[in-house]
N, C-alpha and C. Protein backbone atom coordinates (compact mmCIF):
# COMPACT_ATOMS: atom_id res chain seq x y z
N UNK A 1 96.54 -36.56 -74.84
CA UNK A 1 96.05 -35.91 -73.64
C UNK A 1 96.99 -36.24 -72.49
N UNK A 2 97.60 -35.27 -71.70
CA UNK A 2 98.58 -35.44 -71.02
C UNK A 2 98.07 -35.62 -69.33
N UNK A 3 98.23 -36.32 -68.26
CA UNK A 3 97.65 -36.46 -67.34
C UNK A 3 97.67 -34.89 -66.24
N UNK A 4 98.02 -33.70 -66.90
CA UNK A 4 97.70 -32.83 -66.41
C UNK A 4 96.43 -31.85 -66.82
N UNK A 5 96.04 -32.55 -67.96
CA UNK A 5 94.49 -32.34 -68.78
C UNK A 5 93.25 -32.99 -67.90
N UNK A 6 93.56 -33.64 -67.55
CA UNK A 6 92.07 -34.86 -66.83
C UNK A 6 91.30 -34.39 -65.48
N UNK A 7 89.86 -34.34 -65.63
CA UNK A 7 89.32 -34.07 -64.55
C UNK A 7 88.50 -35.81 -64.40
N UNK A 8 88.29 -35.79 -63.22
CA UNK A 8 88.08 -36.99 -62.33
C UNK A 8 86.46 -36.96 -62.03
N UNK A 9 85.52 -37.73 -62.68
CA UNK A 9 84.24 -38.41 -62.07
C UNK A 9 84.39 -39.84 -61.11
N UNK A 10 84.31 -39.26 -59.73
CA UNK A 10 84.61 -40.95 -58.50
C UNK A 10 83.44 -41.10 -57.90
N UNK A 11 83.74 -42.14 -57.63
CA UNK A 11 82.83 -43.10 -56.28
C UNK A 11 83.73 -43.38 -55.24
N UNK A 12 82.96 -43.08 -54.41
CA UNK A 12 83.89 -43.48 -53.01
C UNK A 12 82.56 -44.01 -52.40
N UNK A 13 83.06 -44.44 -50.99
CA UNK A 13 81.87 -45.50 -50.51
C UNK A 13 83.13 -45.54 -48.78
N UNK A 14 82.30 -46.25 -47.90
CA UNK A 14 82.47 -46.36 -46.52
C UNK A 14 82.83 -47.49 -46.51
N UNK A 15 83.19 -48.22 -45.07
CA UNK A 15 83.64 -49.39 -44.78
C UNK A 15 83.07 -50.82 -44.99
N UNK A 16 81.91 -50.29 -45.17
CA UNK A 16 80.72 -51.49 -45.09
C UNK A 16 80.06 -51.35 -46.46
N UNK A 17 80.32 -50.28 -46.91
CA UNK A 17 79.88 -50.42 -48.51
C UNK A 17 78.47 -50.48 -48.83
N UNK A 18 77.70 -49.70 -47.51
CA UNK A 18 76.57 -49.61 -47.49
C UNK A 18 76.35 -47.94 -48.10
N UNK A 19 76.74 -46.97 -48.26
CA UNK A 19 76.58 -45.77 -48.57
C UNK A 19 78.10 -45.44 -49.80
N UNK A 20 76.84 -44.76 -50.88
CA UNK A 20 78.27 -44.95 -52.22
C UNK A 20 77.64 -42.92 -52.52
N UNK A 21 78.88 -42.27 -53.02
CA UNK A 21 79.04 -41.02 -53.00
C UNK A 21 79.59 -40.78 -54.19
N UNK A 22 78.89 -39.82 -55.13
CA UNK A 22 79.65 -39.73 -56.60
C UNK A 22 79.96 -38.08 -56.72
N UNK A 23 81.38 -37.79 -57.01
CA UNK A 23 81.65 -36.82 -57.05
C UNK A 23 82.44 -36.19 -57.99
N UNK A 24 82.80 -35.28 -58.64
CA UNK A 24 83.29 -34.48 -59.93
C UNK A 24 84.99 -33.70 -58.99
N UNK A 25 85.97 -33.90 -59.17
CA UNK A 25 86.52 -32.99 -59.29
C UNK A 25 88.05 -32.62 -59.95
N UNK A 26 88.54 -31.13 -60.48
CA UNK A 26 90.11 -31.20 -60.65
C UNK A 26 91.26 -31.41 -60.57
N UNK A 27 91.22 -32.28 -59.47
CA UNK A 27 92.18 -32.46 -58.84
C UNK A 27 91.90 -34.10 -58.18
N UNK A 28 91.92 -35.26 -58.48
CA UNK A 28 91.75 -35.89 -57.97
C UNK A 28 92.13 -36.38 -56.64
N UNK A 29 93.78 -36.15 -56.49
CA UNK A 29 94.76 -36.41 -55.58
C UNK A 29 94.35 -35.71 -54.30
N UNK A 30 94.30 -34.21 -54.90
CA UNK A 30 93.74 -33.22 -53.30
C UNK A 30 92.38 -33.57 -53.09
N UNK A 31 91.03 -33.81 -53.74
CA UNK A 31 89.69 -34.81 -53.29
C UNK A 31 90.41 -35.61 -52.57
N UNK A 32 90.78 -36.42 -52.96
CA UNK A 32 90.85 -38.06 -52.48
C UNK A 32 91.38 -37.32 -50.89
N UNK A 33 92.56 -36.88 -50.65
CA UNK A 33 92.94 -36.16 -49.57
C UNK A 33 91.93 -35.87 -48.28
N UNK A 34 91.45 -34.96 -48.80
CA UNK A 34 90.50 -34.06 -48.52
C UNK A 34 89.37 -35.26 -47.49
N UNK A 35 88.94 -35.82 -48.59
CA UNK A 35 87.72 -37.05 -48.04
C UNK A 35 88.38 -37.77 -47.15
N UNK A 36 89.37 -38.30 -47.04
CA UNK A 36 89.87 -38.96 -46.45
C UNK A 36 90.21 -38.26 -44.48
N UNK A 37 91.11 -37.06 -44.73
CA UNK A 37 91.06 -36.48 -43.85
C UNK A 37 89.96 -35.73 -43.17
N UNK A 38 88.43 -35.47 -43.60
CA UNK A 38 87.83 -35.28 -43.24
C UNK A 38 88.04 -33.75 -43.15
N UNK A 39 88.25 -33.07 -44.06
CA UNK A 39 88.67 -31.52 -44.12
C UNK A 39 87.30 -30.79 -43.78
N UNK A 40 85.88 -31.20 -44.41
CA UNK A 40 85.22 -30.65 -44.51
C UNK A 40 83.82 -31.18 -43.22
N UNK A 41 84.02 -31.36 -41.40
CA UNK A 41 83.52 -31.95 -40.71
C UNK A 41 81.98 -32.08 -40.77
N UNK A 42 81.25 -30.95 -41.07
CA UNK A 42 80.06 -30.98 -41.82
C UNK A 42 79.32 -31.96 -42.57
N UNK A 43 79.83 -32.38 -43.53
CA UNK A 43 79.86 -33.09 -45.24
C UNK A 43 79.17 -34.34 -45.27
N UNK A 44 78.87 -34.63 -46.00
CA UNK A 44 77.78 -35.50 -46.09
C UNK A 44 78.80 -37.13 -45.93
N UNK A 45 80.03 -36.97 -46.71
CA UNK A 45 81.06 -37.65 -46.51
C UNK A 45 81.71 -37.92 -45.40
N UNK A 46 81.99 -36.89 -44.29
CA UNK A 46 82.58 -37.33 -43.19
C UNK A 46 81.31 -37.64 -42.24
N UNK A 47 80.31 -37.34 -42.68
CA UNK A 47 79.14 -37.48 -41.51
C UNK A 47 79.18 -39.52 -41.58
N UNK A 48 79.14 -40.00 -42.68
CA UNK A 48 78.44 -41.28 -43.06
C UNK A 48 80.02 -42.04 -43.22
N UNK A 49 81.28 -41.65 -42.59
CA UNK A 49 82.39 -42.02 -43.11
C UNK A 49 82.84 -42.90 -44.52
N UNK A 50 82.40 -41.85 -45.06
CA UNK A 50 82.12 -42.57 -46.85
C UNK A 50 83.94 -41.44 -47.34
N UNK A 51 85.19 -43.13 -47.23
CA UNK A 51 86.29 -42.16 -47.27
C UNK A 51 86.92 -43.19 -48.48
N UNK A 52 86.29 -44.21 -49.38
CA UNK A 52 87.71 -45.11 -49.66
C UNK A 52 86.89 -45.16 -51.32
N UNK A 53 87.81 -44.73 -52.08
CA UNK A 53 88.01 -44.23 -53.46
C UNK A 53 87.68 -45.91 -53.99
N UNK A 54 86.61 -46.10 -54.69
CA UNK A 54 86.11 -47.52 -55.53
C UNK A 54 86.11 -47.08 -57.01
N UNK A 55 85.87 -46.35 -57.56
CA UNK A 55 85.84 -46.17 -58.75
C UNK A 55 86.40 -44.50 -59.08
N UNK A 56 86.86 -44.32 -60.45
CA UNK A 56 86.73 -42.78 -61.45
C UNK A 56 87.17 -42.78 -63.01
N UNK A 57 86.81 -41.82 -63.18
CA UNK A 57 86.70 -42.02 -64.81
C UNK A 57 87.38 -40.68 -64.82
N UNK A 58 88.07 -40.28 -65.92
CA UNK A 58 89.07 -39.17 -66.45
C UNK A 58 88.17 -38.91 -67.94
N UNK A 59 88.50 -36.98 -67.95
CA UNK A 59 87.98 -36.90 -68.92
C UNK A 59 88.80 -35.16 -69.23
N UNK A 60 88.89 -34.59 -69.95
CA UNK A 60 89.87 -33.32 -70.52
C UNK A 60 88.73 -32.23 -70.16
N UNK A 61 87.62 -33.17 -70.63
CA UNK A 61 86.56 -31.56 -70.12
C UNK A 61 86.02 -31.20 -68.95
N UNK A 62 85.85 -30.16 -68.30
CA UNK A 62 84.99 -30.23 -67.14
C UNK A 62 83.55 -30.44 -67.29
N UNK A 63 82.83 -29.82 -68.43
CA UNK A 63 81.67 -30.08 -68.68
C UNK A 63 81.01 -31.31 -68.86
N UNK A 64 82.12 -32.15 -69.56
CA UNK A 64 81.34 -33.95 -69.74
C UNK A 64 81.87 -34.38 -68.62
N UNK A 65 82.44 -34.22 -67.87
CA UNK A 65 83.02 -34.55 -66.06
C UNK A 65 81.66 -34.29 -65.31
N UNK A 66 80.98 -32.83 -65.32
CA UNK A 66 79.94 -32.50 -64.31
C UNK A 66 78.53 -33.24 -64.90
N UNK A 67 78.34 -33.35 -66.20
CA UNK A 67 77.51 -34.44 -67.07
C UNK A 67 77.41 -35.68 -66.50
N UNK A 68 78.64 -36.12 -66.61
CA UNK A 68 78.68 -37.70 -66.04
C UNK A 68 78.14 -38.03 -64.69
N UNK A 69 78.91 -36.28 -63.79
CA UNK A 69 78.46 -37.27 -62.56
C UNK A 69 76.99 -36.61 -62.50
N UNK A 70 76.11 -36.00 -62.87
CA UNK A 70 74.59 -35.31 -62.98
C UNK A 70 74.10 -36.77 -63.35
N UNK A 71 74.58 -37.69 -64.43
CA UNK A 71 73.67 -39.17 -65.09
C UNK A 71 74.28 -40.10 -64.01
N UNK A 72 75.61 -40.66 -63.32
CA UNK A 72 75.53 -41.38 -62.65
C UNK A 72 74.80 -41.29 -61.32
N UNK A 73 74.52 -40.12 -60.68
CA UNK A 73 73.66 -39.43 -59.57
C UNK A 73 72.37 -39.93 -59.55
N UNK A 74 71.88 -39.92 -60.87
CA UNK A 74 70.76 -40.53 -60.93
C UNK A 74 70.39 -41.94 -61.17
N UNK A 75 71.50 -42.76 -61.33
CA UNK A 75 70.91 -43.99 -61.39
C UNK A 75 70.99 -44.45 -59.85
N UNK A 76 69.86 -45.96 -60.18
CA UNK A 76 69.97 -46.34 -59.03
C UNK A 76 71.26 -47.02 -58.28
N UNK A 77 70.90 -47.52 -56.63
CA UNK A 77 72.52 -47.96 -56.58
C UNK A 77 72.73 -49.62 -57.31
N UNK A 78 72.09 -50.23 -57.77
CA UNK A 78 72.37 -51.19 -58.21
C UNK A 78 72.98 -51.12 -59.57
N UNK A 79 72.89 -50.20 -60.04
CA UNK A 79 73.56 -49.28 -61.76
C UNK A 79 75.00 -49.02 -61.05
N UNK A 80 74.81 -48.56 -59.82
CA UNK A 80 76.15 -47.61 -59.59
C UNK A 80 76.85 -49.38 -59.25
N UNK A 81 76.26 -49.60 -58.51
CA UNK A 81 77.49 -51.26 -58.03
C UNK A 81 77.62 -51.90 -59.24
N UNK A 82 77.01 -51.86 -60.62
CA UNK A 82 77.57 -52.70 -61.43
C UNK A 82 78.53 -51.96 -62.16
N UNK A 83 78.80 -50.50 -62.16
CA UNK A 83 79.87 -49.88 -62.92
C UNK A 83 80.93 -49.95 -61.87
N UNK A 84 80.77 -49.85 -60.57
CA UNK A 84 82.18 -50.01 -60.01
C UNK A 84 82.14 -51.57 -60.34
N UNK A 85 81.62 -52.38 -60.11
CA UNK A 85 82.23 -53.95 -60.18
C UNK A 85 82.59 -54.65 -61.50
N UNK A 86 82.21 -53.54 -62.58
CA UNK A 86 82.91 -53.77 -63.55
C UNK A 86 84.26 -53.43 -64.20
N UNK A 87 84.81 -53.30 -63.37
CA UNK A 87 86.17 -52.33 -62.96
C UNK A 87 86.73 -52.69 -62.06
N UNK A 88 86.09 -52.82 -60.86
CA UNK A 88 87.05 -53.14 -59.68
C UNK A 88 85.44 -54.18 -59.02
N UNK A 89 85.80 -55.49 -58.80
CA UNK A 89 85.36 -55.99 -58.75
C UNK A 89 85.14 -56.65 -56.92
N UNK A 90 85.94 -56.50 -56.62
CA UNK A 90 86.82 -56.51 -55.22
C UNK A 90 86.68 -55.38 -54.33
N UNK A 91 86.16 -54.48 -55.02
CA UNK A 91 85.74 -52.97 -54.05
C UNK A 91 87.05 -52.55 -53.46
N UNK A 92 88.09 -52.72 -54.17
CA UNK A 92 89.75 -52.23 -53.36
C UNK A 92 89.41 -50.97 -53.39
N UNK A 93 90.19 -50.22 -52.14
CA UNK A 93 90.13 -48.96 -52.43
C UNK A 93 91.26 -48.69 -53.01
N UNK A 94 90.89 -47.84 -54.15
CA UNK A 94 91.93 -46.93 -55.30
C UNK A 94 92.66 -45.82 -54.37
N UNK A 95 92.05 -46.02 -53.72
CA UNK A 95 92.44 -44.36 -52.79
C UNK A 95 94.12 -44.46 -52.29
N UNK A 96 94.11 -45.95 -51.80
CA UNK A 96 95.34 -46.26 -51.19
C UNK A 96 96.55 -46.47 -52.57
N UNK A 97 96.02 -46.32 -54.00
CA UNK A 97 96.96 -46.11 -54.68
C UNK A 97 97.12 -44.28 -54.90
N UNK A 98 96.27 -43.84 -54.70
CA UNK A 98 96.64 -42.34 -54.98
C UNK A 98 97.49 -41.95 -53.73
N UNK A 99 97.07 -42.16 -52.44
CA UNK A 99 98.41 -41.81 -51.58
C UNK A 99 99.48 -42.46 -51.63
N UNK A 100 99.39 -43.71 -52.30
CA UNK A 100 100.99 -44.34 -52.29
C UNK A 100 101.35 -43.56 -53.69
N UNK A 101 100.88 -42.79 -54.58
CA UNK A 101 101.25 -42.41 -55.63
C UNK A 101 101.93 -40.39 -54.84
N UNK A 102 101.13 -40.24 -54.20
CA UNK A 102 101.46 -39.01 -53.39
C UNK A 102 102.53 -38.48 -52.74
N UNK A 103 102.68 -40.25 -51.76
CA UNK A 103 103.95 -40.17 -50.89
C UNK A 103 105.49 -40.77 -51.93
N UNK A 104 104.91 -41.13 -53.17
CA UNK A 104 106.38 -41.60 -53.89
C UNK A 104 106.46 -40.66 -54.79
N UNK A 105 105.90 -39.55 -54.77
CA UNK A 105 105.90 -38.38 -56.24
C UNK A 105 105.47 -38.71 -57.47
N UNK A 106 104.98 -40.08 -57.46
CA UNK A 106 104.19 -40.01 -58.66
C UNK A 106 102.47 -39.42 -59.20
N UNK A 107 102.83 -39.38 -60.95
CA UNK A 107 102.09 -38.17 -60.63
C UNK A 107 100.80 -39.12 -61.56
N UNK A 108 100.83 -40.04 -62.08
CA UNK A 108 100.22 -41.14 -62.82
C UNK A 108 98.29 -41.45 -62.76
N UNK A 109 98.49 -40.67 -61.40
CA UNK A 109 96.77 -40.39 -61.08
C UNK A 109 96.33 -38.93 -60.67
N UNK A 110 97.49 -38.09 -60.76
CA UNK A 110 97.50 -37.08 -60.18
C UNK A 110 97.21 -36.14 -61.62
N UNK A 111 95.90 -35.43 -61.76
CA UNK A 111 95.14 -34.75 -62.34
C UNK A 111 94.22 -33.54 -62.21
N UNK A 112 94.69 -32.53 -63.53
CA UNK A 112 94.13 -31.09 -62.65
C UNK A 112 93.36 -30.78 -63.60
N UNK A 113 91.93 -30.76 -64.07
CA UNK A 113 91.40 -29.98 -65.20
C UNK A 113 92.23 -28.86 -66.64
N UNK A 114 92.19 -28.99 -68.02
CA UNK A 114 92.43 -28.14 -68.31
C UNK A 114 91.67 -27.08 -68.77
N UNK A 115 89.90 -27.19 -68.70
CA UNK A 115 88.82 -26.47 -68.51
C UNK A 115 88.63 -26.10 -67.78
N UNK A 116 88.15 -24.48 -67.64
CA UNK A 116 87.54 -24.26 -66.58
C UNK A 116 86.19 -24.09 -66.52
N UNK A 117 85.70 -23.92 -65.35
CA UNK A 117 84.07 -24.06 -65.17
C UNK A 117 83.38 -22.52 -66.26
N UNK A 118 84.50 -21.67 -65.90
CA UNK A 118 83.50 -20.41 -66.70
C UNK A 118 83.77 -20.58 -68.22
N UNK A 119 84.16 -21.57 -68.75
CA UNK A 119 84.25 -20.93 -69.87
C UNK A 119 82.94 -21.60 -70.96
């Protein structure tokens, strides 16, 4: 599976790590972007400044991608803090490796679905 196959199930979370946000998408690099810059002023994300990438999982399908994040949605947040802290334990944000992966052309996290939703 080549890293242009992978769609992205994340957690991102705010400064204080009081509000955690689970989201599905093709593109991880342009999400991560996106949240960060606050593209969408509305959003439930820029409202609660929930901008710094803690966890994601890669997967080839879109369907077990929108699955995953439908079952992690529903657990509680103490489910959700033990799958990011079993991984990243330190709550670093990942995010600051996808833009340092952005601004050096690497493409190592950089992932676009090879499913699409209609099919």
């Amino acid at each position: 599976m080549s890293d242009m196959d992978q769609c992205a199930v994340y957690l991102l979370t705010n400064r204080h790590q009081t509000v955690l946000y689970v989201g599905v998408t093709s593109n991880l690099h342009k999400r991560v972007a996106e949240h960060i810059a606050g593209v969408h002023p509305s959003s439930f994300t820029r409202r609660y400044n929930v901008d710094r990438l803690v966890y994601f999982e890669l997967t080839a399908d879109i369907r077990a991608a929108i699955a995953r994040e439908k079952q992690i949605k529903k657990w509680s947040r103490w489910k959700k803090v033990a799958l990011i802290e079993a991984v990243n334990p330190m709550w670093k944000d990942l995010g600051e490796e996808v833009r340092a992966d952005l601004l050096s052309g690497d493409s190592s996290t950089r992932r676009s679905c090879g499913a699409s939703r209609s099919e």
